[in-house]
PDB file of N, CA and C in Angstrom:
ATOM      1  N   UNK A   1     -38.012  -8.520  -4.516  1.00  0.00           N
ATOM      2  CA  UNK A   1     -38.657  -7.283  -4.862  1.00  0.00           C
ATOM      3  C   UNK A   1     -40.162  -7.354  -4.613  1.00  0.00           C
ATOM      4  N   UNK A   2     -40.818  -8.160  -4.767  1.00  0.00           N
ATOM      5  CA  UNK A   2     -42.243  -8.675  -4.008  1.00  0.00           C
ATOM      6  C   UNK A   2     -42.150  -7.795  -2.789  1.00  0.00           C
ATOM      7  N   UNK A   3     -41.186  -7.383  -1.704  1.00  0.00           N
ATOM      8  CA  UNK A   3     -42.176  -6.801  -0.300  1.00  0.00           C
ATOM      9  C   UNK A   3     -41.899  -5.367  -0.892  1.00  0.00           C
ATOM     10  N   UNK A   4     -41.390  -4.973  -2.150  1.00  0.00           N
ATOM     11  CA  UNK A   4     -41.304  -3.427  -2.373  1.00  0.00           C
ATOM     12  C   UNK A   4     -43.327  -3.484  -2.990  1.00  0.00           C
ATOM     13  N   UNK A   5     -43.932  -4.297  -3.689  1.00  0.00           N
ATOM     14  CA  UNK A   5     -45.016  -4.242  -3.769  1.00  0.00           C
ATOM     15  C   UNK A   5     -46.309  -4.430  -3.742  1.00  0.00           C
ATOM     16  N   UNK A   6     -45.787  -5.362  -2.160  1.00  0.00           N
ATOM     17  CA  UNK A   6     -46.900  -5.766  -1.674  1.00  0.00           C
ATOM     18  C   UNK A   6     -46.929  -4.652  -0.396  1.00  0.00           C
ATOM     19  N   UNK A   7     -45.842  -4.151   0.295  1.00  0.00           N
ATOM     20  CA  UNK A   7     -45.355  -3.655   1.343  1.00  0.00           C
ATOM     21  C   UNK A   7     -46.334  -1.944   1.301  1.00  0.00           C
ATOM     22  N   UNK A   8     -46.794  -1.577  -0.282  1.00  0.00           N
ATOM     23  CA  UNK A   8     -47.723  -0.181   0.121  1.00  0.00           C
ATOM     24  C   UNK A   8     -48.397  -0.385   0.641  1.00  0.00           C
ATOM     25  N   UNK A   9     -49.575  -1.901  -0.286  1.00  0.00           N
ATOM     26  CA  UNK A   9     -50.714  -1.867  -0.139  1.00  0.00           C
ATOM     27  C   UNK A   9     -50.901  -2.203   1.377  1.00  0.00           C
ATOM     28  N   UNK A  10     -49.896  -3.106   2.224  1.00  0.00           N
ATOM     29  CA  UNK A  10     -50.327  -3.461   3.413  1.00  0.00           C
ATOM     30  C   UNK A  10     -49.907  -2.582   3.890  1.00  0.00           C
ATOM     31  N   UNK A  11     -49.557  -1.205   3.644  1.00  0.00           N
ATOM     32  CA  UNK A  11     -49.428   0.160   4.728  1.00  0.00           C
ATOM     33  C   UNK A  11     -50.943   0.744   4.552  1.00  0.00           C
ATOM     34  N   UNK A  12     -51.233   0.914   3.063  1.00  0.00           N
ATOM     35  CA  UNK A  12     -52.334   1.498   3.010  1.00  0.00           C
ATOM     36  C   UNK A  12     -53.425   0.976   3.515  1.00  0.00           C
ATOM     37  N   UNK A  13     -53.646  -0.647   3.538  1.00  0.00           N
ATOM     38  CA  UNK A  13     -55.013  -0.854   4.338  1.00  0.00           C
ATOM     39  C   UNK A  13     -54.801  -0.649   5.418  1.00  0.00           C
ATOM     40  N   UNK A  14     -53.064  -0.652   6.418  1.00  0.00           N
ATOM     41  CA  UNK A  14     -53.540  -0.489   7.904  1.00  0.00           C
ATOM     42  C   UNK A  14     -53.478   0.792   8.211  1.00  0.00           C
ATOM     43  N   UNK A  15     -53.682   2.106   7.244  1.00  0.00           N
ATOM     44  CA  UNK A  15     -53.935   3.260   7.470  1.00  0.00           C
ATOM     45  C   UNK A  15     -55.402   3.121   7.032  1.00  0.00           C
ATOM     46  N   UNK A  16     -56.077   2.706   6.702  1.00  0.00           N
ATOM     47  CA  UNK A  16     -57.401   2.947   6.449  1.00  0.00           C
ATOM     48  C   UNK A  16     -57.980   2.592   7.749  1.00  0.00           C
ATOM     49  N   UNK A  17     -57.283   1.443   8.393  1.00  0.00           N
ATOM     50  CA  UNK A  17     -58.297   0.630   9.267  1.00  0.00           C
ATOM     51  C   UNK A  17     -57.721   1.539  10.502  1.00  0.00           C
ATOM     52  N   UNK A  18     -56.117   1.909  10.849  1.00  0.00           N
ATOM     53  CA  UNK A  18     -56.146   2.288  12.264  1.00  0.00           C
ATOM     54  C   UNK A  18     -55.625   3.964  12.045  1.00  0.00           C
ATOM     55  N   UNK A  19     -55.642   4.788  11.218  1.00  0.00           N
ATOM     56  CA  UNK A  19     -55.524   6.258  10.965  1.00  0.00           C
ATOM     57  C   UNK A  19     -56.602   6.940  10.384  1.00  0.00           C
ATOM     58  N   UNK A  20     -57.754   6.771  10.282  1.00  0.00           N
ATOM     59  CA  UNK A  20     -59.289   7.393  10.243  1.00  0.00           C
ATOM     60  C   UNK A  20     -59.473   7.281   8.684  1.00  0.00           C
ATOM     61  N   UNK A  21     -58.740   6.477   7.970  1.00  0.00           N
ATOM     62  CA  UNK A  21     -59.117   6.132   6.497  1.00  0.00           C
ATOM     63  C   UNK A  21     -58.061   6.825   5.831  1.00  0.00           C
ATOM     64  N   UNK A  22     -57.541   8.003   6.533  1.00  0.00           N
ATOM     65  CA  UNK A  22     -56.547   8.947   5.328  1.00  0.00           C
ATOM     66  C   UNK A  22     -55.301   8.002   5.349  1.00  0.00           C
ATOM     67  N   UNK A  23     -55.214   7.094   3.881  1.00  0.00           N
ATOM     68  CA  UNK A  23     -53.802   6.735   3.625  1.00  0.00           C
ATOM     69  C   UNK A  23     -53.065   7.587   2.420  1.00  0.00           C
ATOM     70  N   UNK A  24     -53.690   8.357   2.275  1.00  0.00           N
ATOM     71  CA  UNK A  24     -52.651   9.486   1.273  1.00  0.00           C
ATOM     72  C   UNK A  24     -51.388   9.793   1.512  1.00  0.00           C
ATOM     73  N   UNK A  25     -51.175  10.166   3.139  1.00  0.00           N
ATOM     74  CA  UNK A  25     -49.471  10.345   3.522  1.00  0.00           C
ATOM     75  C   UNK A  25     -49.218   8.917   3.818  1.00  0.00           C
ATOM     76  N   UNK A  26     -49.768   7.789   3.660  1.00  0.00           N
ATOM     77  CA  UNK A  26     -48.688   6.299   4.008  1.00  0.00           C
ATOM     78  C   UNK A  26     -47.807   6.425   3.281  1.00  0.00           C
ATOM     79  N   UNK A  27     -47.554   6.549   2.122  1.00  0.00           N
ATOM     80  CA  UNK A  27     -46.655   6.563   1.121  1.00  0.00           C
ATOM     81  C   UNK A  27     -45.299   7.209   1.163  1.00  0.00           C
ATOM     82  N   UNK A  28     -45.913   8.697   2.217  1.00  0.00           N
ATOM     83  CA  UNK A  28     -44.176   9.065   2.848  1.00  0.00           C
ATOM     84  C   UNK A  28     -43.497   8.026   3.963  1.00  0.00           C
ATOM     85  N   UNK A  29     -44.365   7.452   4.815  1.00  0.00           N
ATOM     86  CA  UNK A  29     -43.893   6.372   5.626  1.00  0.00           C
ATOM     87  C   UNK A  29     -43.550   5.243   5.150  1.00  0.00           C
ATOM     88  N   UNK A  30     -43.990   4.773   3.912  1.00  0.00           N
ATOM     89  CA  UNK A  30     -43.176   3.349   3.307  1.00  0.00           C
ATOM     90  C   UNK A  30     -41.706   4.272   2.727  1.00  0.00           C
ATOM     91  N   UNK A  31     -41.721   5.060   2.391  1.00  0.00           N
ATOM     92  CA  UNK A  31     -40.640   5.883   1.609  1.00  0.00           C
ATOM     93  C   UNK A  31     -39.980   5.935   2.656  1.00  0.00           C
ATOM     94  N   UNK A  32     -39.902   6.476   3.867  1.00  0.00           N
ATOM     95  CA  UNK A  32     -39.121   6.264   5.079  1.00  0.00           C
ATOM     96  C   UNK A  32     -38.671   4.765   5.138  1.00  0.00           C
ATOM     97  N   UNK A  33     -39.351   4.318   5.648  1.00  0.00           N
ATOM     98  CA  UNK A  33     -39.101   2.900   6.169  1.00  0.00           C
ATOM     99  C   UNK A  33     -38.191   2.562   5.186  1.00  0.00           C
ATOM    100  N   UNK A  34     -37.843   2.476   3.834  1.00  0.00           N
ATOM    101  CA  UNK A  34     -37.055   1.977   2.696  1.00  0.00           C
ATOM    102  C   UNK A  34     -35.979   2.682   3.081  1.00  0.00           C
ATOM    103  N   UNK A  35     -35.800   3.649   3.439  1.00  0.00           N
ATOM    104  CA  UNK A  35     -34.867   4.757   3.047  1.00  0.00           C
ATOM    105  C   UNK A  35     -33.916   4.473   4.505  1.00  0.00           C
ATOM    106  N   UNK A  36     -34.474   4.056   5.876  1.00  0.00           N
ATOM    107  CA  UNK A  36     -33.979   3.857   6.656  1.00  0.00           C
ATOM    108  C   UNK A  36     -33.302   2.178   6.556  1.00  0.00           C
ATOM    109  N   UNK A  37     -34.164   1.433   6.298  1.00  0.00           N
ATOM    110  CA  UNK A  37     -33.575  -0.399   5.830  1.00  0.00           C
ATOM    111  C   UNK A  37     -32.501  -0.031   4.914  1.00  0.00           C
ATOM    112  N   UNK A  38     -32.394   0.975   3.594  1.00  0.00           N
ATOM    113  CA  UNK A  38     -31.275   1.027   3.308  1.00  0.00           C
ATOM    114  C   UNK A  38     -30.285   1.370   3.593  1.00  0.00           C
ATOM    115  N   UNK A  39     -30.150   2.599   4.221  1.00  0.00           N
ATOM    116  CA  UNK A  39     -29.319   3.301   5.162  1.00  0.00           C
ATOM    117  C   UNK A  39     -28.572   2.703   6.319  1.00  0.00           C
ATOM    118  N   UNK A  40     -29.631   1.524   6.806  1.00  0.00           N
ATOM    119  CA  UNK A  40     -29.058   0.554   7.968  1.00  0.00           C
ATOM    120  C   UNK A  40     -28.057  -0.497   7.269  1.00  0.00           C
ATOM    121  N   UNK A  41     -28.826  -1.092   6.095  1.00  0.00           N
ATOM    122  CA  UNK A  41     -27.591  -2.206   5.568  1.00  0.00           C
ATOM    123  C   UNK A  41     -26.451  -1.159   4.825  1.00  0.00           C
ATOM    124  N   UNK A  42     -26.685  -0.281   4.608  1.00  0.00           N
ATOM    125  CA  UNK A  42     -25.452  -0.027   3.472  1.00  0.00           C
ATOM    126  C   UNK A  42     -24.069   0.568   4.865  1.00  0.00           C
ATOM    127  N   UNK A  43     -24.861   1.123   6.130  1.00  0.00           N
ATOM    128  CA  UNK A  43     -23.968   1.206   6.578  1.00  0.00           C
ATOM    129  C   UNK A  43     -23.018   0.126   7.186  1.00  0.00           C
ATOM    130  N   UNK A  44     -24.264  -0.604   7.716  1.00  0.00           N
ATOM    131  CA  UNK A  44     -23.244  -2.384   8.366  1.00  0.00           C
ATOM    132  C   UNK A  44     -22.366  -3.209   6.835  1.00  0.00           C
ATOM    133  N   UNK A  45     -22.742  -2.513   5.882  1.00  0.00           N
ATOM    134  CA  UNK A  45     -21.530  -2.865   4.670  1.00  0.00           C
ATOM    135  C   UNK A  45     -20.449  -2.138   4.710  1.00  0.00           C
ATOM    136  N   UNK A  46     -20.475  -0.709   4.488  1.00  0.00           N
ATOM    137  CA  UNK A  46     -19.652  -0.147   4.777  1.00  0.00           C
ATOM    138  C   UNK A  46     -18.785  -0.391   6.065  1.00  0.00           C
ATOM    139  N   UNK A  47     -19.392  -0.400   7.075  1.00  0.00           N
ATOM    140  CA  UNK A  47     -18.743  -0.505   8.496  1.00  0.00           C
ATOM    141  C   UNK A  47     -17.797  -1.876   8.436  1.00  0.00           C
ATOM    142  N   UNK A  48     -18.761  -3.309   7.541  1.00  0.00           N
ATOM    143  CA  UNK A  48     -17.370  -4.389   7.421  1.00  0.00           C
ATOM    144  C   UNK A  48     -16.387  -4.533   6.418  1.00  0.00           C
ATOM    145  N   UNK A  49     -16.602  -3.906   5.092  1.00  0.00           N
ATOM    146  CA  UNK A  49     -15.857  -3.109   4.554  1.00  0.00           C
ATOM    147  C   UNK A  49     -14.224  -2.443   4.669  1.00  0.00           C
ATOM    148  N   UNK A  50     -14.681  -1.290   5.470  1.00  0.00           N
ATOM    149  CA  UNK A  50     -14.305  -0.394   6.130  1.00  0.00           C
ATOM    150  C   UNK A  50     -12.858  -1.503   7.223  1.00  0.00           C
ATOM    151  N   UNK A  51     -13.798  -1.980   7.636  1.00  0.00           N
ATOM    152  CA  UNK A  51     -12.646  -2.777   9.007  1.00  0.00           C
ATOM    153  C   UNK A  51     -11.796  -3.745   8.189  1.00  0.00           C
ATOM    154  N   UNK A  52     -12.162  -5.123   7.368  1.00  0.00           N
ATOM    155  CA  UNK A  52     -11.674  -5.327   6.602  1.00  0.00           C
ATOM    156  C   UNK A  52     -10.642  -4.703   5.712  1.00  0.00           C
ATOM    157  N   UNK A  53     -10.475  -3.422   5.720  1.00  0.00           N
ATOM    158  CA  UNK A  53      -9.474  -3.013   4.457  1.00  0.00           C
ATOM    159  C   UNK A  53      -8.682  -2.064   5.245  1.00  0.00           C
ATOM    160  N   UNK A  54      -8.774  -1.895   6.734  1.00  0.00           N
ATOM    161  CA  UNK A  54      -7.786  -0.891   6.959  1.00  0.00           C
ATOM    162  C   UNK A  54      -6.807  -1.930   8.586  1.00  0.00           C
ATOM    163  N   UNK A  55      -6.866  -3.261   8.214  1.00  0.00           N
ATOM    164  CA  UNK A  55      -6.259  -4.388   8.890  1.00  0.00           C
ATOM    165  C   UNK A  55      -4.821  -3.714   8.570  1.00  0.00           C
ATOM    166  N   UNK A  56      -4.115  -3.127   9.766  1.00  0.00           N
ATOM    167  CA  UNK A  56      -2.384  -3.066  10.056  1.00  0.00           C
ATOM    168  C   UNK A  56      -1.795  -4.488   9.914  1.00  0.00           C
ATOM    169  N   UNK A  57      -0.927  -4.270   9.052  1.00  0.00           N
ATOM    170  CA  UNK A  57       0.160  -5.689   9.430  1.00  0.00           C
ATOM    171  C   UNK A  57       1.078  -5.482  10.991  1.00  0.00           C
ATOM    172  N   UNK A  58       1.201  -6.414  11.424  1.00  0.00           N
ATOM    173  CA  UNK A  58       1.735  -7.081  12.497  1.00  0.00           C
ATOM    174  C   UNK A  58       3.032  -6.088  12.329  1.00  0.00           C
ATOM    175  N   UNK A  59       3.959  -6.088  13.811  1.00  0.00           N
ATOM    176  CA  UNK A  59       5.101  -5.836  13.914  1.00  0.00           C
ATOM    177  C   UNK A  59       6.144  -6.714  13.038  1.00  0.00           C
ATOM    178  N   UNK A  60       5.748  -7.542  12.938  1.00  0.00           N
ATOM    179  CA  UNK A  60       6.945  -9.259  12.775  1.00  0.00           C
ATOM    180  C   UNK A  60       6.331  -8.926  10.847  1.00  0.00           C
ATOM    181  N   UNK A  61       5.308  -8.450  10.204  1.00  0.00           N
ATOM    182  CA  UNK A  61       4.982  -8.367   8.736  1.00  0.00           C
ATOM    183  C   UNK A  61       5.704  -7.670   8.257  1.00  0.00           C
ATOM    184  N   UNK A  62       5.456  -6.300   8.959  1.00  0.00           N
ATOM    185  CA  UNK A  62       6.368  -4.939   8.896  1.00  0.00           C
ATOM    186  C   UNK A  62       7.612  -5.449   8.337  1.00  0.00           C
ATOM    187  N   UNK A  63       8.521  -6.071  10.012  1.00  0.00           N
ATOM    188  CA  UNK A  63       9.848  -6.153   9.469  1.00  0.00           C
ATOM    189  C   UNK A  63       9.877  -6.845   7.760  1.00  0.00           C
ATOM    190  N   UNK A  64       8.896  -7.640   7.969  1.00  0.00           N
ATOM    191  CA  UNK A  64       9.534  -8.343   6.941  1.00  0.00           C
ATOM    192  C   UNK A  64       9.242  -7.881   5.518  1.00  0.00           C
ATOM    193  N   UNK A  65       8.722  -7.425   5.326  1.00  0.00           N
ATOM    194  CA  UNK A  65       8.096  -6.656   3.871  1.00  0.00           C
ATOM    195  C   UNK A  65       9.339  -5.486   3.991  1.00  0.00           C
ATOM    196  N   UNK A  66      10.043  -4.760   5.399  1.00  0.00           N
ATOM    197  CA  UNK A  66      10.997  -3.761   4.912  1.00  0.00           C
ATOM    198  C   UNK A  66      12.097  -4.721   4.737  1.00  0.00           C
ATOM    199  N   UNK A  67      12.783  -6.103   5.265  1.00  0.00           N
ATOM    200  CA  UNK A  67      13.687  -6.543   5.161  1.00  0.00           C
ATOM    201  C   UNK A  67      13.431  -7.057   3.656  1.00  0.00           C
ATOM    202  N   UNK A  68      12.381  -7.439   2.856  1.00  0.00           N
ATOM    203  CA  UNK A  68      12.306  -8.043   1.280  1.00  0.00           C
ATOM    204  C   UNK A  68      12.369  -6.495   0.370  1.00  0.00           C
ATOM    205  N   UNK A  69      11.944  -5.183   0.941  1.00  0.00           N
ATOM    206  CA  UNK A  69      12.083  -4.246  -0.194  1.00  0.00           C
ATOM    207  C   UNK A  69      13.797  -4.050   0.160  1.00  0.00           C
ATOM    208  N   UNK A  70      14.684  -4.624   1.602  1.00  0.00           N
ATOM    209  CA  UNK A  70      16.220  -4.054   1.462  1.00  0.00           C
ATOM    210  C   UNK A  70      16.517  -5.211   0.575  1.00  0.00           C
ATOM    211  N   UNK A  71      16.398  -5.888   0.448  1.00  0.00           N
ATOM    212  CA  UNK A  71      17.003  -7.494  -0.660  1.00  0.00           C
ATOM    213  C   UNK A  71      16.929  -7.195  -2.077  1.00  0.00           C
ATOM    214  N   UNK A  72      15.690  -6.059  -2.334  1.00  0.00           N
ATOM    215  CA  UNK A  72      15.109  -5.798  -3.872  1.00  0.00           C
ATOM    216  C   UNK A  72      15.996  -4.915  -4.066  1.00  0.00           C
ATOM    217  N   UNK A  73      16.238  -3.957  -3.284  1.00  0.00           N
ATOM    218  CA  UNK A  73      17.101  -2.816  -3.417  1.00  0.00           C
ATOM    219  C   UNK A  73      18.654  -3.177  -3.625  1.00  0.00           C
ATOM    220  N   UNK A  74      19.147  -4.571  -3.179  1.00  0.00           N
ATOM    221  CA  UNK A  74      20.533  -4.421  -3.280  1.00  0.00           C
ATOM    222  C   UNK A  74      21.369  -4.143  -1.995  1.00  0.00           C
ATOM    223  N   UNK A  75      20.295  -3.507  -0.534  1.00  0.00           N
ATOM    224  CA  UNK A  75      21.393  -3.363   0.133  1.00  0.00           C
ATOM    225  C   UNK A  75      22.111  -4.756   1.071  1.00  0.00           C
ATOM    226  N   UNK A  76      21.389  -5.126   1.172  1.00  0.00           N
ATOM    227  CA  UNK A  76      21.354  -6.442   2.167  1.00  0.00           C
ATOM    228  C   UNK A  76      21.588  -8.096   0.893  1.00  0.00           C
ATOM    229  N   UNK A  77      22.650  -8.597   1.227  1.00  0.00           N
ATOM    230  CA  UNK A  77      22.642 -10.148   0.496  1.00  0.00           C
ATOM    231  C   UNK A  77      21.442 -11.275   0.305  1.00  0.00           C
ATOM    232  N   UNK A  78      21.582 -12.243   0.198  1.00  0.00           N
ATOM    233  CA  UNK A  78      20.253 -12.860   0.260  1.00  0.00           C
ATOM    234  C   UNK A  78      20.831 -13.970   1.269  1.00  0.00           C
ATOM    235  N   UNK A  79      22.030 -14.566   1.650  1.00  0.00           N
ATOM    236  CA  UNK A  79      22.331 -14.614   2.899  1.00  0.00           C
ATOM    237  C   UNK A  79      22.192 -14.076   4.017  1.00  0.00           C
ATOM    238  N   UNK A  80      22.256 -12.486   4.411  1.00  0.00           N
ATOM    239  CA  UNK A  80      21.941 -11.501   5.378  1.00  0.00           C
ATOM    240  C   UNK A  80      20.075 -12.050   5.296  1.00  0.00           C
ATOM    241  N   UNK A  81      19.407 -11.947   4.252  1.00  0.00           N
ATOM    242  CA  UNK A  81      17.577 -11.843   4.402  1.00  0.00           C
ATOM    243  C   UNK A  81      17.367 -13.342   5.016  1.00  0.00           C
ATOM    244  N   UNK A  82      17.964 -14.129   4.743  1.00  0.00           N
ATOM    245  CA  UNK A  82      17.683 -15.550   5.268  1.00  0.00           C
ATOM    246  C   UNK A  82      17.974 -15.632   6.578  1.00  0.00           C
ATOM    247  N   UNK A  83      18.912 -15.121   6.970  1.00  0.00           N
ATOM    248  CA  UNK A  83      19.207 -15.270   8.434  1.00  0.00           C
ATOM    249  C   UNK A  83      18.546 -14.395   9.153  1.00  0.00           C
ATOM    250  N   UNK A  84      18.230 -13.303   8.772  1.00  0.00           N
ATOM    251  CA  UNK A  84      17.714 -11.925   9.404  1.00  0.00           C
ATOM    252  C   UNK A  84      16.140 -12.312   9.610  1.00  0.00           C
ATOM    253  N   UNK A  85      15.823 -13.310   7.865  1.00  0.00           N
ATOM    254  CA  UNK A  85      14.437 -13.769   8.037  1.00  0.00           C
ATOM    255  C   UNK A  85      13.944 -14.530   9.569  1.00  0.00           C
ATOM    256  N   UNK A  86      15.007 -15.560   9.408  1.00  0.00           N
ATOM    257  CA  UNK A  86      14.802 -16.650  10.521  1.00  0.00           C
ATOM    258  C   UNK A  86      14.817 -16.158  11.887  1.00  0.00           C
ATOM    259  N   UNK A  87      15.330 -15.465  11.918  1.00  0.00           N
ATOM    260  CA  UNK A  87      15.610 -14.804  13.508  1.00  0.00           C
ATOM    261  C   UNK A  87      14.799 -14.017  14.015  1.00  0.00           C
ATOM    262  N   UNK A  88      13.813 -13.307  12.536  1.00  0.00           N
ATOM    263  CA  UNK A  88      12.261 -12.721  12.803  1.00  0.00           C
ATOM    264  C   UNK A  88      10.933 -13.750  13.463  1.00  0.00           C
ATOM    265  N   UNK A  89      11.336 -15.077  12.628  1.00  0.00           N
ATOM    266  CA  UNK A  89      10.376 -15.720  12.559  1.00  0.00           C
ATOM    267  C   UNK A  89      10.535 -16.562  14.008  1.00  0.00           C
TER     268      UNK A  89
END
């Protein structure tokens, strides 16, 4: 949190020295600059996030998560899931 308050004052002296002394509006430009650094990380969070949590299972997962809800259900033996398993795998 240190460059949130050191980060005015070194806007405001280099508006004194290279914008004709008026640093009165620096303060909307550090307010920018924050507003954009946040905007940039929160989106590259979101964006890995985002990819992370919408990972498809595989063809070969699929089967197998529907062949363990037919075993839960009763329709299929647990002989039929073992063999049916193996022959996935």
């Amino acid at each position: 949190m240190a460059v949130m308050t050191v980060l005015p004052s070194i806007m405001a002296d280099w508006g004194d020295h290279h914008m004709g002394g008026d640093s009165g509006s620096m303060w909307i430009w550090v307010t920018l600059m924050i507003v954009f650094w946040v905007t940039v990380i929160g989106l590259g969070i979101w964006l890995i996030t985002r990819s992370a949590a919408t990972r498809t299972p595989s063809g070969v997962e699929r089967a197998q998560a529907i062949l363990a809800e037919r075993l839960a259900r009763g329709e299929i033996s647990p002989e039929e899931y073992r063999t049916t398993l193996t022959h996935l795998q």
